[in-house]
Protein backbone atom coordinates (compact mmCIF):
# COMPACT_ATOMS: atom_id res chain seq x y z
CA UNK A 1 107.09 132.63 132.70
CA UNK A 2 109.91 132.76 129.90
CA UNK A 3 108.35 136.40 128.95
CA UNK A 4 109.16 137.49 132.20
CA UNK A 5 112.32 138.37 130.96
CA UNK A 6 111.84 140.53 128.83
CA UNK A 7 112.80 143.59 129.15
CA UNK A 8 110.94 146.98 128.75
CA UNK A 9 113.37 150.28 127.73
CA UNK A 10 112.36 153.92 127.33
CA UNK A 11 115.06 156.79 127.10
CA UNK A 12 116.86 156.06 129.93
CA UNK A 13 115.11 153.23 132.02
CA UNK A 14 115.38 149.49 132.06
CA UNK A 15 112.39 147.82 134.18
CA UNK A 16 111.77 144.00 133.95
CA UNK A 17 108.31 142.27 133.51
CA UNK A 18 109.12 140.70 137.03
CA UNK A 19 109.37 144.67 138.42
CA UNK A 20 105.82 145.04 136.97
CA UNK A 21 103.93 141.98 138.19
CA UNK A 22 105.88 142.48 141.84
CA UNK A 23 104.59 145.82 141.81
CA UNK A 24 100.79 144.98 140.78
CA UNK A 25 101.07 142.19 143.22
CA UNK A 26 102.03 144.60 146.19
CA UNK A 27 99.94 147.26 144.90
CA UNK A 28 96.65 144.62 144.90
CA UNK A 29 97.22 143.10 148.30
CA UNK A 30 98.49 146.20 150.29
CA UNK A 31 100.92 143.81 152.07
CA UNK A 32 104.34 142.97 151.34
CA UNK A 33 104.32 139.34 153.25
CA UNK A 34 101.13 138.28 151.74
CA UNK A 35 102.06 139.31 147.85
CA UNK A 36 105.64 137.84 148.79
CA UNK A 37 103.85 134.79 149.51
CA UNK A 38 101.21 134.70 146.41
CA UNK A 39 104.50 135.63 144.27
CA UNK A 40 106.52 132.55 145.61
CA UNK A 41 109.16 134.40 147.02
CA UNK A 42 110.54 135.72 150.41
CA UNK A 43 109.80 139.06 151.65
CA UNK A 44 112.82 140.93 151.67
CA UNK A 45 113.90 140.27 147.83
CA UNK A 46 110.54 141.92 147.19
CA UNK A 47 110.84 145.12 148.77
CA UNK A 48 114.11 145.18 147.55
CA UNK A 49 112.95 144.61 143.60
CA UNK A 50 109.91 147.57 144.79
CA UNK A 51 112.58 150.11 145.99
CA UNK A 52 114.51 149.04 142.84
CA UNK A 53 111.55 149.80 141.02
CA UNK A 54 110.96 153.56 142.50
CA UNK A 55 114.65 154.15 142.15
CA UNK A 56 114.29 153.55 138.41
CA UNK A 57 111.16 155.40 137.63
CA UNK A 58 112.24 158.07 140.16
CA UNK A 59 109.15 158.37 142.45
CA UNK A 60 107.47 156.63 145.20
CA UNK A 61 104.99 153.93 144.49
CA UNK A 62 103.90 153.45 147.86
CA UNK A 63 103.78 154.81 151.57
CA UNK A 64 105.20 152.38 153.97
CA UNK A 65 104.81 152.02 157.69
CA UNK A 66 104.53 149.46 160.70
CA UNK A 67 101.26 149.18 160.30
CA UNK A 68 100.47 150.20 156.58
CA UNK A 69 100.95 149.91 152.81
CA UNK A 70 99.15 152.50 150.90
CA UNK A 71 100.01 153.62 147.24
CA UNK A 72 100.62 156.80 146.29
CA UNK A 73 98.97 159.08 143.72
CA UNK A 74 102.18 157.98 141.68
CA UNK A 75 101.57 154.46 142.49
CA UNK A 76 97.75 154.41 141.44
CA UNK A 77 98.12 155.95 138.49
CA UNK A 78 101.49 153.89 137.27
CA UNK A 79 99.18 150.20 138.51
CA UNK A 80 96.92 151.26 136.05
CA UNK A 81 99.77 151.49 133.20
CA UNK A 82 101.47 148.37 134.89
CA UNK A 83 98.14 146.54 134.95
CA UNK A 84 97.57 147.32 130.48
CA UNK A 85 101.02 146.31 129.93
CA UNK A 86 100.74 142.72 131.66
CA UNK A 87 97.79 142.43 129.94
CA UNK A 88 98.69 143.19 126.57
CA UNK A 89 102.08 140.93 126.95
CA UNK A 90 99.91 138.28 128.27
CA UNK A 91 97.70 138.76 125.42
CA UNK A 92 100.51 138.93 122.79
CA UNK A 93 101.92 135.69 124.68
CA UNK A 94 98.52 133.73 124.00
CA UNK A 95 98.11 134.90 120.69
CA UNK A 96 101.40 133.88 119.84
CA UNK A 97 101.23 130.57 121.10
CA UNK A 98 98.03 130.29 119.16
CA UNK A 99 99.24 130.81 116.13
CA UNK A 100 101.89 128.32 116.77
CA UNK A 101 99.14 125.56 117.58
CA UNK A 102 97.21 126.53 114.09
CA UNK A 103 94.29 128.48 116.03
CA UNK A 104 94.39 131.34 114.90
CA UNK A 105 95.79 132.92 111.42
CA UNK A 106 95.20 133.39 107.94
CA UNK A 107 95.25 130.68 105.04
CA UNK A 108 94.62 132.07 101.54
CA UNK A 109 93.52 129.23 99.25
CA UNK A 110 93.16 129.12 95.43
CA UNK A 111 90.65 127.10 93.62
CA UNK A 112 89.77 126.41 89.82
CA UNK A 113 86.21 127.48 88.88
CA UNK A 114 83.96 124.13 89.57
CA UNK A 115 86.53 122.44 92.39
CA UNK A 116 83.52 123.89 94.84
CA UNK A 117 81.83 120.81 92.98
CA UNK A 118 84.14 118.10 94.27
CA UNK A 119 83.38 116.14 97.58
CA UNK A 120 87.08 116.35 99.10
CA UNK A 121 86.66 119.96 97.98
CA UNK A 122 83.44 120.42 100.39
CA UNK A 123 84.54 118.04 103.11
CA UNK A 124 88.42 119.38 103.27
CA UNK A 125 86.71 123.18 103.66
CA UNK A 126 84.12 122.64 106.15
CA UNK A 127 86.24 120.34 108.19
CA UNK A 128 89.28 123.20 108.37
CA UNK A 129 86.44 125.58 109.35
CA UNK A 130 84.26 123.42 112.00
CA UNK A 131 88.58 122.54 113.35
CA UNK A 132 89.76 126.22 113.09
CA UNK A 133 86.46 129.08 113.49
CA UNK A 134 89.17 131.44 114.56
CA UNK A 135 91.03 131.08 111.46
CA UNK A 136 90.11 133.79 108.37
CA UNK A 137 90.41 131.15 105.29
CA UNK A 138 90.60 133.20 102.24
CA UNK A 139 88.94 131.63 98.81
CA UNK A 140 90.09 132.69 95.40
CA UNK A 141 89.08 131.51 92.40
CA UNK A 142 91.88 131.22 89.19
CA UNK A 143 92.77 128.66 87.10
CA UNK A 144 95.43 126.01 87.96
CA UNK A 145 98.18 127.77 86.44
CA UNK A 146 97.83 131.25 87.73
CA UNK A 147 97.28 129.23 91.34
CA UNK A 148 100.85 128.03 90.64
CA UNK A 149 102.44 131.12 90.02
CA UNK A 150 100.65 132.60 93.19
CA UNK A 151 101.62 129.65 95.08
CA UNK A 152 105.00 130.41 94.16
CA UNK A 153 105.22 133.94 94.78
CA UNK A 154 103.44 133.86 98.33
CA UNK A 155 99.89 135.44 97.33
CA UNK A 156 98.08 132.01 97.76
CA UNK A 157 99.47 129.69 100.45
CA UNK A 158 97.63 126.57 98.73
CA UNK A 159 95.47 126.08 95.75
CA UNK A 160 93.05 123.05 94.54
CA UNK A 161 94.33 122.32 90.62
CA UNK A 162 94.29 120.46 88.16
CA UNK A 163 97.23 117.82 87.41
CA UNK A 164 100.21 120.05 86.52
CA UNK A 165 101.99 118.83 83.39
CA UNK A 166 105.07 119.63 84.06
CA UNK A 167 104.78 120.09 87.70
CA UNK A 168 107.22 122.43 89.19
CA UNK A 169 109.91 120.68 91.71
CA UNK A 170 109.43 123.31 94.25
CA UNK A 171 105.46 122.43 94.57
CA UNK A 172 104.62 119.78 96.80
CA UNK A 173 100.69 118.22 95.96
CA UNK A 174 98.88 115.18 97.41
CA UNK A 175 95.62 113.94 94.91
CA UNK A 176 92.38 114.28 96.68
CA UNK A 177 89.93 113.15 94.27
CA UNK A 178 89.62 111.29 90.80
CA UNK A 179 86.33 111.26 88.48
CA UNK A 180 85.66 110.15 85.57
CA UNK A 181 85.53 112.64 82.26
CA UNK A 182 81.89 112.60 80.57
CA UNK A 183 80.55 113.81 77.24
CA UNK A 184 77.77 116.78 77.70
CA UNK A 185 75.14 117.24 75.30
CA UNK A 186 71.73 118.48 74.37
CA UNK A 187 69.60 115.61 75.45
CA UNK A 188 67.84 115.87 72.11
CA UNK A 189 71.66 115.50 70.35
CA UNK A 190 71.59 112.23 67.99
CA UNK A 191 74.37 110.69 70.49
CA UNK A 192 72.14 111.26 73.56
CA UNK A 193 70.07 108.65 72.41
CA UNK A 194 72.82 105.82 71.95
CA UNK A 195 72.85 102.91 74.12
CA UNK A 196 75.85 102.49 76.71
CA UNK A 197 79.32 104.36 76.73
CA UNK A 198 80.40 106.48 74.25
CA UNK A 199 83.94 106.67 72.79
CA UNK A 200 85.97 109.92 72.58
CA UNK A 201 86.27 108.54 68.64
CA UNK A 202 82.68 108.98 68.59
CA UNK A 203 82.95 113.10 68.76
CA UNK A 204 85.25 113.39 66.42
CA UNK A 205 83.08 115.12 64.27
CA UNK A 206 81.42 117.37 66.56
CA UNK A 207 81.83 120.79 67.28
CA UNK A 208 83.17 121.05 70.63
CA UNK A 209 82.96 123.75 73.82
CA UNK A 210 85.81 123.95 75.17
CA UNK A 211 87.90 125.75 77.88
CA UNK A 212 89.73 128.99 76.55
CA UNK A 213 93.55 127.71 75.73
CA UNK A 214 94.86 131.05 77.22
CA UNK A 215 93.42 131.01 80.65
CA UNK A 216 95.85 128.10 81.23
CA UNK A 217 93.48 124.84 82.51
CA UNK A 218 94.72 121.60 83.29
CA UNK A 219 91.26 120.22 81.88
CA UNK A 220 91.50 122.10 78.59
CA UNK A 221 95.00 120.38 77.72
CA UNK A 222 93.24 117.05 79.21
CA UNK A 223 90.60 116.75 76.71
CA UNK A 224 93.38 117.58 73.78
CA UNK A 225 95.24 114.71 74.46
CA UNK A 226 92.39 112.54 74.61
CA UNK A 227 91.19 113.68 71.35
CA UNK A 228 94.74 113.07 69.85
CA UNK A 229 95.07 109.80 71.40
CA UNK A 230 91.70 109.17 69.36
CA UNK A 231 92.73 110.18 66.19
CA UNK A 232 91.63 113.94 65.68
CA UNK A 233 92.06 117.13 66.61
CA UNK A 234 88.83 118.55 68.71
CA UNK A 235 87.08 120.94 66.65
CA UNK A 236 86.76 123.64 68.95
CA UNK A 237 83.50 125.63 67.59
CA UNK A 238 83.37 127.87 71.21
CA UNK A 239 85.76 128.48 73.90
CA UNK A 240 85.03 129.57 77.40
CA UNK A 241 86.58 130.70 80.43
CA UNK A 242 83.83 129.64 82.82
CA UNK A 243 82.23 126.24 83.52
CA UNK A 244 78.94 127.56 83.59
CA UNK A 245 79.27 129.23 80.79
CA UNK A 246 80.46 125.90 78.99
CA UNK A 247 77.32 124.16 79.65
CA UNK A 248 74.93 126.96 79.12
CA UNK A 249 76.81 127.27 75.72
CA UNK A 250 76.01 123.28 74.86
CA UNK A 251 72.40 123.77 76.01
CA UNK A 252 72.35 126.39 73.26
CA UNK A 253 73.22 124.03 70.98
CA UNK A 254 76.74 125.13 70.04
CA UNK A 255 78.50 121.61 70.48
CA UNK A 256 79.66 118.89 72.70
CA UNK A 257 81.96 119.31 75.56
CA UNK A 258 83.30 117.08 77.84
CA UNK A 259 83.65 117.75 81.60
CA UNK A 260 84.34 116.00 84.98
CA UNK A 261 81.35 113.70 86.63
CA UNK A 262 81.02 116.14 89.51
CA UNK A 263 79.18 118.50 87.10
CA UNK A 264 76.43 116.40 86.98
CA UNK A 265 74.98 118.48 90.36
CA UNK A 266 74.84 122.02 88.39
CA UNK A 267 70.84 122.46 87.76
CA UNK A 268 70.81 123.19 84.31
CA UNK A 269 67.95 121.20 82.26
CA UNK A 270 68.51 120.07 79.13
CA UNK A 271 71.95 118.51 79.04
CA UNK A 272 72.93 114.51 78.87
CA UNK A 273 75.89 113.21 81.12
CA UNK A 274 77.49 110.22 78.74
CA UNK A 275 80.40 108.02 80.29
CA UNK A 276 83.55 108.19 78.18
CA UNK A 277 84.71 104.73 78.01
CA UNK A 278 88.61 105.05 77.85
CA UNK A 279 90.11 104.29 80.78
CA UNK A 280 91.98 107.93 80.83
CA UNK A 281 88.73 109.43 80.36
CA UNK A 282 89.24 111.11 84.08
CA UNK A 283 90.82 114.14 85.57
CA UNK A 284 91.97 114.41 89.37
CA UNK A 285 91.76 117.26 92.21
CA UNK A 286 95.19 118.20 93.70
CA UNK A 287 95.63 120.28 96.98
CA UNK A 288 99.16 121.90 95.94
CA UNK A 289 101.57 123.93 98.28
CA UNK A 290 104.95 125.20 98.16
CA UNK A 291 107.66 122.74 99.55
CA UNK A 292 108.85 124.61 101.94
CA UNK A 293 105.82 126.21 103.27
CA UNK A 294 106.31 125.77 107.20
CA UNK A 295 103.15 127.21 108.31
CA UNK A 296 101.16 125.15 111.00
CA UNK A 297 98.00 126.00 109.37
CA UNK A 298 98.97 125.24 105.67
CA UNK A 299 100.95 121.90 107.04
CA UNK A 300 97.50 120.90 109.21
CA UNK A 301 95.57 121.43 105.55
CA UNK A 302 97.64 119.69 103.84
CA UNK A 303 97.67 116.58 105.93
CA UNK A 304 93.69 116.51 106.21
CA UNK A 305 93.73 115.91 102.04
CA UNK A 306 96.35 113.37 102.91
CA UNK A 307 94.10 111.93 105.28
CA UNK A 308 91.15 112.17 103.04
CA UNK A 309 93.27 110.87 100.12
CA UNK A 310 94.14 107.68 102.45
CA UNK A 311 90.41 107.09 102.93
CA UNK A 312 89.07 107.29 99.64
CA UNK A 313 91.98 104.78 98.60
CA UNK A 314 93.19 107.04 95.80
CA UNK A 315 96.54 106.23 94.87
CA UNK A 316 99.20 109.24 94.80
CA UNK A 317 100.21 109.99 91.45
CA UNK A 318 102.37 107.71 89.66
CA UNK A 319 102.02 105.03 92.34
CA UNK A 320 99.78 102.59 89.65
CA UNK A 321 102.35 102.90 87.07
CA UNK A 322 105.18 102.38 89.92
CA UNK A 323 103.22 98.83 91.30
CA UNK A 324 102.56 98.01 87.48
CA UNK A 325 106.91 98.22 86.51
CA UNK A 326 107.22 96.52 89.81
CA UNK A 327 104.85 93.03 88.77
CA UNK A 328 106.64 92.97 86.00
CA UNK A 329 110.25 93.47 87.42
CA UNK A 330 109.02 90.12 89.50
């Protein structure tokens, strides 16, 4: 083996792996022709690499006659050392390789507060986990741009966000899901009641719930320039940092909010889902990294939202804009 090269020092010694597994192998079968033989090697190189051995440790490993091999006290007590240092190289050797296969390891992994809510979220998760159980994946929740700036920094290795706006050049990101953008109310709100789609126009008047501007989410500046696109500035009557809290806020009565599809799943009676009927009504999931992140682990991650991206048919970003300039270059 390649590590059987390397070389063990102390003050004034230099013994080789080799020395050590020789030794054991001598040591186990009490016969220098038969551990020559398991070892793949002639006899006499042995004994010479054995008296090498006991030259550099400066005792005798083992009596020697016609007739018999027998360790000494020496020798049984320095097998037992030889024997823990094989198998902690051995060990280290495995593990190693491991981690260069994407077995074993640590991923730490950001997400915003309701990604847990999105199917590529779920499936990308318990698909890593069923792949990797030796793996510690570490979950923290932040909003998308504190992710970022761990991402950046090396305290998160990935992070589930938000579309950045601008994104950084030095983060890479694939899309993993898209849903549409609804309008949450009371269900006893005067719009609840109205047939069909509403209209972002429609809220224009309405007190609104929104996220908290200063805890930085890609959502929060979403809804903004939806509003603006209508017409109006949301009048933001509450602000939130918490999803939950959002909708509990609405149920209370304290305005309208608008918040991704996926939503739809939290238990919390009282509250009307309405479709938004502008097409950029919806927000997307990223899986974001750094570029040059080389970490078998992260890189195996990354490709599974790729993967699941690919399946789903969602379209990286920018690619509908770049097929629409292309029809009309033809």
């Amino acid at each position: 083996m390649l590590y059987d090269r390397i070389v063990c020092y102390s003050v004034d010694m230099n013994i080789e792996l080799r020395h050590l597994r020789y030794f054991v192998a001598v040591a186990e079968d009490l016969h220098f022709g038969k551990a020559a033989n398991r070892l793949g090697i002639s006899q006499p190189p042995l004994s010479q690499q054995i008296l090498a051995l006991e030259r550099e440790i400066g005792a005798r490993l083992f009596e020697r006659s016609n007739r018999r091999v027998e360790l000494t006290n020496a020798g049984e007590n320095f097998l037992k050392e030889a024997r823990e240092v094989l198998e902690r190289v051995d060990a280290a050797a495995i593990r190693a390789e491991r981690i260069h296969r994407g077995q074993l390891g640590e991923v730490r992994v950001g997400f915003f507060g309701s990604a847990p809510f999105v199917e590529g979220f779920q499936k990308l998760v318990f698909d890593f986990r069923a792949e990797h159980p030796d793996v510690d994946l570490i979950l923290e929740e932040m909003p998308t741009y504190q992710q970022v700036d761990a991402i950046l920094d090396g305290r998160l290795d990935l992070g589930f966000v938000r579309p950045l706006q601008p994104k950084p050049e030095s983060i890479q990101s694939v899309e993993i899901s898209r849903e549409k953008l609804m309008a949450v109310m009371r269900t006893d709100h005067p719009l609840a009641s109205k047939p069909g789609d509403l209209s972002v126009a429609d809220l224009a008047e309405e007190p609104m719930v929104l996220y908290a501007s200063s805890i930085g989410s890609g959502l929060y500046q979403k809804i903004v320039d939806l509003c603006r696109d209508s017409g109006f500035a949301p009048n933001v009557a509450q602000a939130a940092n918490a999803t939950p809290t959002m909708m509990g806020l609405v149920a209370a009565g304290m305005g309208i909010s608008i918040l991704p599809e996926s939503l739809k799943r939290l238990p919390l009676e009282g509250l009307k889902f309405v479709p938004l009927r502008e097409p950029k009504a919806q927000t997307a999931v990223w899986l974001a990294k750094r570029w040059d992140d080389r970490s078998s682990l992260v890189r195996h991650l990354f490709q599974q939202a790729s993967r699941l991206k690919a399946n789903a048919g969602v379209e990286p970003v920018g690619e509908a804009e770049r097929k629409k300039r292309s029809r009309k270059a033809r």
